[in-house]
C-alpha atoms as a PDB file:
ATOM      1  CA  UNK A   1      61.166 119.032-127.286  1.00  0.00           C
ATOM      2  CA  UNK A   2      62.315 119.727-123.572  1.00  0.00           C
ATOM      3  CA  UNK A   3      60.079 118.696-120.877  1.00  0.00           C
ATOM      4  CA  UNK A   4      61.093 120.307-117.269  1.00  0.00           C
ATOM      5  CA  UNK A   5      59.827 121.687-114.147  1.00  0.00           C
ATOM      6  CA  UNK A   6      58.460 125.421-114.359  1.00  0.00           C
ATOM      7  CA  UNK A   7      60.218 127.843-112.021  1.00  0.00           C
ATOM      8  CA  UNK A   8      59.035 131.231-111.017  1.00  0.00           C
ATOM      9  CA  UNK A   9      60.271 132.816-114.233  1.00  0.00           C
ATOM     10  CA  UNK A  10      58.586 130.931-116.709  1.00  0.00           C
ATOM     11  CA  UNK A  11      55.284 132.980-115.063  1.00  0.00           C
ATOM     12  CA  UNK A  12      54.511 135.057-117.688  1.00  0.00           C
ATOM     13  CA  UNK A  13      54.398 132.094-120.276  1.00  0.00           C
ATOM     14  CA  UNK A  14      52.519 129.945-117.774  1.00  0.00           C
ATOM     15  CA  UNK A  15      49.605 132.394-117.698  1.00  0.00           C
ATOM     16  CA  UNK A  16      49.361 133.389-121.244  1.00  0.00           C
ATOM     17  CA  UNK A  17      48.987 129.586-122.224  1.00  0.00           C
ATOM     18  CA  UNK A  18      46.392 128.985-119.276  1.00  0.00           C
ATOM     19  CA  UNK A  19      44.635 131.751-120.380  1.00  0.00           C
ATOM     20  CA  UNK A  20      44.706 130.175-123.743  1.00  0.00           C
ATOM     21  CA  UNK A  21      43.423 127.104-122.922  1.00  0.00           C
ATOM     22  CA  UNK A  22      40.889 128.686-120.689  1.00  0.00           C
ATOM     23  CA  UNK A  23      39.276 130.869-123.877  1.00  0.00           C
ATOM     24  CA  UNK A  24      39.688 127.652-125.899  1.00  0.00           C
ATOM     25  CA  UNK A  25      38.342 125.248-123.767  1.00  0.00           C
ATOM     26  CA  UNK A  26      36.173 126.316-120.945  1.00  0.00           C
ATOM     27  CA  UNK A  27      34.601 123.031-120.480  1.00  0.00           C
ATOM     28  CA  UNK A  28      37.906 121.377-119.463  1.00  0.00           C
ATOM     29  CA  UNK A  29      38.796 123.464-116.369  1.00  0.00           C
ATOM     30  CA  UNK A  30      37.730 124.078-113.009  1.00  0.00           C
ATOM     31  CA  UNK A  31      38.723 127.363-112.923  1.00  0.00           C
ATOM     32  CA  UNK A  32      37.429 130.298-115.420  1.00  0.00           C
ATOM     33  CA  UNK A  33      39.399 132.468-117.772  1.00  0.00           C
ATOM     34  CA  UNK A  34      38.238 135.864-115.851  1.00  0.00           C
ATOM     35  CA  UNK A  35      38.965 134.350-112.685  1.00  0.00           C
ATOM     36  CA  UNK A  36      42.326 133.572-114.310  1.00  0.00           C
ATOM     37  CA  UNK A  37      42.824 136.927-115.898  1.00  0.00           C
ATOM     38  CA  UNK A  38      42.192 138.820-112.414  1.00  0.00           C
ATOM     39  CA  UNK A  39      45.302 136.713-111.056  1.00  0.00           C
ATOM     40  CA  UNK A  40      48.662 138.613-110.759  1.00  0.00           C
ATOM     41  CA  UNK A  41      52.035 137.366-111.815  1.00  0.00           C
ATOM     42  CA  UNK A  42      53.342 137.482-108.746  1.00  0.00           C
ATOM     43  CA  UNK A  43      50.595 134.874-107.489  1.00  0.00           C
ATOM     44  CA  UNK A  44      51.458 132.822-110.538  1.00  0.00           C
ATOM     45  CA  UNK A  45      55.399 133.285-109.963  1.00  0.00           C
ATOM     46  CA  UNK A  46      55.013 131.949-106.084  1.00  0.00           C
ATOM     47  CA  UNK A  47      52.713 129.093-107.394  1.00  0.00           C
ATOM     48  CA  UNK A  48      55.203 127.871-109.918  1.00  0.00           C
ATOM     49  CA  UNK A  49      58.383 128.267-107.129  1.00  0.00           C
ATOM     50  CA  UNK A  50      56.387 126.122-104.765  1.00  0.00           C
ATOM     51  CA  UNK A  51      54.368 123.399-106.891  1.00  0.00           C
ATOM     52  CA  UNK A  52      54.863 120.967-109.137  1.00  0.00           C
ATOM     53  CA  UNK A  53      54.223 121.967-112.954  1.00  0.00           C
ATOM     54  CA  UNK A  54      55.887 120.681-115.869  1.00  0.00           C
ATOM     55  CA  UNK A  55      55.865 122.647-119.135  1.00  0.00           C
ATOM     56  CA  UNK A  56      56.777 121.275-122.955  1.00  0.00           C
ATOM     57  CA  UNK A  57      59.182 124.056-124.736  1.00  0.00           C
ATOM     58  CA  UNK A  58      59.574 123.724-128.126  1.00  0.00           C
ATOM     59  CA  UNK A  59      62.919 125.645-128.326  1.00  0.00           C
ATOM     60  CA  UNK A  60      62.132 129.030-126.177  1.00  0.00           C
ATOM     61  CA  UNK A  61      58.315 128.539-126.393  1.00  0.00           C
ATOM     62  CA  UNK A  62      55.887 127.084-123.569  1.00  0.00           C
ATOM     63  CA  UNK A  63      53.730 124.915-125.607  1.00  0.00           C
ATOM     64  CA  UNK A  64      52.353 122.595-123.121  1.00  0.00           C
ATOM     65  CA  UNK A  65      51.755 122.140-119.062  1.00  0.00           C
ATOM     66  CA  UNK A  66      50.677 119.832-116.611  1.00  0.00           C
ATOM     67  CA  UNK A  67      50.697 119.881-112.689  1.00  0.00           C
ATOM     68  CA  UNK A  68      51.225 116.923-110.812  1.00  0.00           C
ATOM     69  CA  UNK A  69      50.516 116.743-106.711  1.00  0.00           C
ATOM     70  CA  UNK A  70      49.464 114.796-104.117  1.00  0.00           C
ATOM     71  CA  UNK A  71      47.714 115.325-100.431  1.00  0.00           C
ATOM     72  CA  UNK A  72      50.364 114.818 -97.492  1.00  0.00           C
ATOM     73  CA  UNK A  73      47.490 113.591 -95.426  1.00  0.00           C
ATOM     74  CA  UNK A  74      48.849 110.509 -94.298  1.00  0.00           C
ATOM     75  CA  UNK A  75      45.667 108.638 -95.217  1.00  0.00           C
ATOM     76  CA  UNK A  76      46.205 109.810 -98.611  1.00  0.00           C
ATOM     77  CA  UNK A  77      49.612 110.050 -99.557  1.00  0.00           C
ATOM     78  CA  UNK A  78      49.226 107.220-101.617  1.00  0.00           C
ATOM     79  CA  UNK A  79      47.680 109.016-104.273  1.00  0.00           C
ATOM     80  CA  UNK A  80      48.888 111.225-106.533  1.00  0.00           C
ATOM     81  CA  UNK A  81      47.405 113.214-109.424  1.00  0.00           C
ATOM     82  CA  UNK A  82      47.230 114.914-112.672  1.00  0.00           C
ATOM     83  CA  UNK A  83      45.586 118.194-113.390  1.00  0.00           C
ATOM     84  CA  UNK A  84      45.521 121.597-115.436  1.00  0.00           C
ATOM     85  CA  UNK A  85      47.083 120.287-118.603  1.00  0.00           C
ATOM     86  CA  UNK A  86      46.803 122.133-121.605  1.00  0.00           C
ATOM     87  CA  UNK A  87      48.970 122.309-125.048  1.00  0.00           C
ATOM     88  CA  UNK A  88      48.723 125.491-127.419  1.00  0.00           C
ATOM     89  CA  UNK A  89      46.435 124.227-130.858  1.00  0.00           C
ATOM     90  CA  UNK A  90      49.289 124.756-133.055  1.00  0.00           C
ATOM     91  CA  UNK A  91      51.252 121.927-131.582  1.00  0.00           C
ATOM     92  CA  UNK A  92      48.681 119.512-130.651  1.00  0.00           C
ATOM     93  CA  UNK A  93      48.926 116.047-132.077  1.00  0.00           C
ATOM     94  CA  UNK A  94      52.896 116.270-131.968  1.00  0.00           C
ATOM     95  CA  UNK A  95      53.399 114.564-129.182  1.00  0.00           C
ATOM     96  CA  UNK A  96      53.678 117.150-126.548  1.00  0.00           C
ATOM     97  CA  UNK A  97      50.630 115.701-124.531  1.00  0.00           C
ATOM     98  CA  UNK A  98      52.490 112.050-124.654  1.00  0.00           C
ATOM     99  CA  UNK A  99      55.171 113.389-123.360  1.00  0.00           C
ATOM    100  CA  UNK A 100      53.886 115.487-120.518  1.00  0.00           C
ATOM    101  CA  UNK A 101      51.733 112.915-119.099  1.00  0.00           C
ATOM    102  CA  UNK A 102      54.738 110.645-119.277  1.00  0.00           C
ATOM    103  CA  UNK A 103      57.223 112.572-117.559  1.00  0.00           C
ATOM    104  CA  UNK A 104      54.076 113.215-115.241  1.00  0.00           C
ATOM    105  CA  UNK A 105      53.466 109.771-114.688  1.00  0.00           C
ATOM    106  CA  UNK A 106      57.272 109.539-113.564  1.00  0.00           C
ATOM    107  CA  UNK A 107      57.603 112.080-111.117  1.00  0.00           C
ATOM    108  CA  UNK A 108      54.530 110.795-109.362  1.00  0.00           C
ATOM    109  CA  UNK A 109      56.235 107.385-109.349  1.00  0.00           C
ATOM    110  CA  UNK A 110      59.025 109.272-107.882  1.00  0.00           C
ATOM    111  CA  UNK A 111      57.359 110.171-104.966  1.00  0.00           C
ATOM    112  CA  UNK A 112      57.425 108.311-101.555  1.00  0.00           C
ATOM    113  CA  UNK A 113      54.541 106.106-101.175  1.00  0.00           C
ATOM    114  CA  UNK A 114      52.468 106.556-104.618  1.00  0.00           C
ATOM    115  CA  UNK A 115      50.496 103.474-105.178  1.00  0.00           C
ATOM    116  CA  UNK A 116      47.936 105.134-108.007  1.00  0.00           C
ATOM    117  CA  UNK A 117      47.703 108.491-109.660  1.00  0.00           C
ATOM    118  CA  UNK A 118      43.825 110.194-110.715  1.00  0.00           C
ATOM    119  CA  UNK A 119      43.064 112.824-113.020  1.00  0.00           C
ATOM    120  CA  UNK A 120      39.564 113.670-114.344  1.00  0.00           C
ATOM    121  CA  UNK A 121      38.692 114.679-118.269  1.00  0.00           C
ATOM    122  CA  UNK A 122      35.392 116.306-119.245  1.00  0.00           C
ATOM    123  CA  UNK A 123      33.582 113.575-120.648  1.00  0.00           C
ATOM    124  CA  UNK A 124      33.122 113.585-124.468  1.00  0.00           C
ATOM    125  CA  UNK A 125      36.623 115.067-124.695  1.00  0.00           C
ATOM    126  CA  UNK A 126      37.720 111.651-126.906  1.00  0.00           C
ATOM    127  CA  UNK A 127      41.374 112.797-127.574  1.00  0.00           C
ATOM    128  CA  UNK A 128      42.009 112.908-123.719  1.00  0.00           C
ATOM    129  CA  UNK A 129      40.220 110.176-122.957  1.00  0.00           C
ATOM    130  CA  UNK A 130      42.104 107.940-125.418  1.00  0.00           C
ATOM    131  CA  UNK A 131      45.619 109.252-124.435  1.00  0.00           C
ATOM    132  CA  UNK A 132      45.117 108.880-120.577  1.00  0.00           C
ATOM    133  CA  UNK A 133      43.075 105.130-121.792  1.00  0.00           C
ATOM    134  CA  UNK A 134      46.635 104.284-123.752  1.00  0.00           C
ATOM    135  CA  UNK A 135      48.832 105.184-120.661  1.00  0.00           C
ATOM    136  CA  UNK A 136      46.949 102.602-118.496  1.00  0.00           C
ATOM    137  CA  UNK A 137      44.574 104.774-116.570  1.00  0.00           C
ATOM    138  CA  UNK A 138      40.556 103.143-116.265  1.00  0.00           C
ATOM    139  CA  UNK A 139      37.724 104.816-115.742  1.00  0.00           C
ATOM    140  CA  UNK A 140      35.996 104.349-112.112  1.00  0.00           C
ATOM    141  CA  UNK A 141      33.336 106.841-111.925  1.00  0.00           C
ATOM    142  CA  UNK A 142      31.581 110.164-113.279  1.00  0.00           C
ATOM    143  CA  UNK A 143      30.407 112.695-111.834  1.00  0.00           C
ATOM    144  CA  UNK A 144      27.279 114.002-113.401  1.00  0.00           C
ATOM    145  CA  UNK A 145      26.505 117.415-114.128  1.00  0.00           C
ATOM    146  CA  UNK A 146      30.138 118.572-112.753  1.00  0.00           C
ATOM    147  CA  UNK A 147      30.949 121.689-114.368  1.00  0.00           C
ATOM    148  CA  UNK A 148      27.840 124.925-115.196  1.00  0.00           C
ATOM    149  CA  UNK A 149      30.062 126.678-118.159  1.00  0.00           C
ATOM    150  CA  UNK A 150      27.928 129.107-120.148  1.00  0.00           C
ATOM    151  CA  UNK A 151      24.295 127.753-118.697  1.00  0.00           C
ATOM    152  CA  UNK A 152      25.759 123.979-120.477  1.00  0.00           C
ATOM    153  CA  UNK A 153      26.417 121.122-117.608  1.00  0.00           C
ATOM    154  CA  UNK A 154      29.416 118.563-118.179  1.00  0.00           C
ATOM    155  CA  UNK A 155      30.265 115.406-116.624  1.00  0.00           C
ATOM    156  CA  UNK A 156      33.527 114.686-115.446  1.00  0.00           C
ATOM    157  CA  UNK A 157      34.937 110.902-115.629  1.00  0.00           C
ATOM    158  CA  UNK A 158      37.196 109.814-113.237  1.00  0.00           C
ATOM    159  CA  UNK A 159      40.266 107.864-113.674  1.00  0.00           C
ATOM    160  CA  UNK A 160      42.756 105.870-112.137  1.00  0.00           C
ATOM    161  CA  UNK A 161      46.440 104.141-112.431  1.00  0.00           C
ATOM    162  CA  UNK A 162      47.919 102.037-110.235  1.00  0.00           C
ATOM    163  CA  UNK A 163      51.919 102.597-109.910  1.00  0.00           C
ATOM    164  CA  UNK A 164      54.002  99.660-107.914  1.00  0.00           C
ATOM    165  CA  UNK A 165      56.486 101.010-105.847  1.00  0.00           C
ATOM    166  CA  UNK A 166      59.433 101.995-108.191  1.00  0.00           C
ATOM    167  CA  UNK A 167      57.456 101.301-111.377  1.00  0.00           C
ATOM    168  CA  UNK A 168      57.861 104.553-113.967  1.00  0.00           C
ATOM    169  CA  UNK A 169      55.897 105.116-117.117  1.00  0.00           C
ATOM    170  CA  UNK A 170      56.633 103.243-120.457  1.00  0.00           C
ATOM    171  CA  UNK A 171      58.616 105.520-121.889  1.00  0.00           C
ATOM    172  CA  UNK A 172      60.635 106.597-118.601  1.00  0.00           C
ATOM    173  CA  UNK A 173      61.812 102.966-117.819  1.00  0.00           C
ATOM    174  CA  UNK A 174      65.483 102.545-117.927  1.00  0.00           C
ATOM    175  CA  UNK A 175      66.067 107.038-118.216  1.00  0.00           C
ATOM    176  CA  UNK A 176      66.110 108.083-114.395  1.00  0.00           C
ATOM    177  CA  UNK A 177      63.522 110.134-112.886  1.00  0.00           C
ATOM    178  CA  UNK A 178      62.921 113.746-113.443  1.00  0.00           C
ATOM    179  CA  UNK A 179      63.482 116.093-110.479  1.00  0.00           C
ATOM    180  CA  UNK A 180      60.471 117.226-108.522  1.00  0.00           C
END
């Protein structure tokens, strides 16, 4: 499996496997798969060109993503985070999440300044919960009642990982940092 940054021609790919996730799992996105649907590819090219997403190929195939960012606000540029991951059904449990998150967790660690990195899961999502839980991130909050999807509320939790300067994830240590 090859993890790497997403560049403006992996577009089409990128969208068909948000969309994906988006049908699959409503409850674990801010955004909605109409909302999604109504974007164009050339929004989704200049998004990829200028962000930070990471996909998982299994040979030619996009079979996993994850964004990683941060605020420049100098009051904030301590913190980086994790958000929009998703990894097709048939390849869940493989690994692919593992190693997104971990070559996540390294580019953040990457960047100038990062003292901690947050994501948020929709709570009762257990698989999520334990993989971000086994890569050192704590809970330190929920927000109740943070998503309306289909008349159905969900809380979010809110989590946290504290990075020392330098320090990359587990699996990263001693393999360089990946590009972002």
């Amino acid at each position: 499996m090859l993890i790497r940054r997403l560049v403006a021609t992996d577009a089409a790919p990128f969208q068909a496997l948000r969309l994906a996730g988006l049908h699959d799992s409503p409850s674990a996105f801010g955004s909605t798969y109409a909302a999604e649907c109504a974007t164009p590819l050339a929004a989704i090219e200049s998004k990829l060109a200028a962000g930070t997403l990471f996909g998982a190929f299994e040979g030619v195939e996009l079979i996993g993503i994850i964004a990683v960012g941060r605020d420049n606000s100098p009051k904030l540029r301590h913190k980086a985070y994790l958000r929009a991951m998703v990894v097709a059904p048939a390849h869940r449990g493989k690994g692919a999440a593992r190693q997104l998150v971990d070559h996540a967790l390294a580019a953040a660690a990457a960047m100038d300044d990062v003292r901690q990195v947050t994501l948020d899961v929709t709570a009762g999502n257990a698989p999520a919960l334990r993989l971000y839980e086994s890569f050192g991130f704590r809970e330190y909050g929920r927000e109740p009642r943070a998503m309306l999807v289909d008349g159905v509320f969900y809380d979010t939790v809110l989590m946290v990982r504290e990075i020392e300067p330098g320090q990359l994830s587990c699996e990263h240590q001693g393999q360089g940092v990946p590009a972002v």
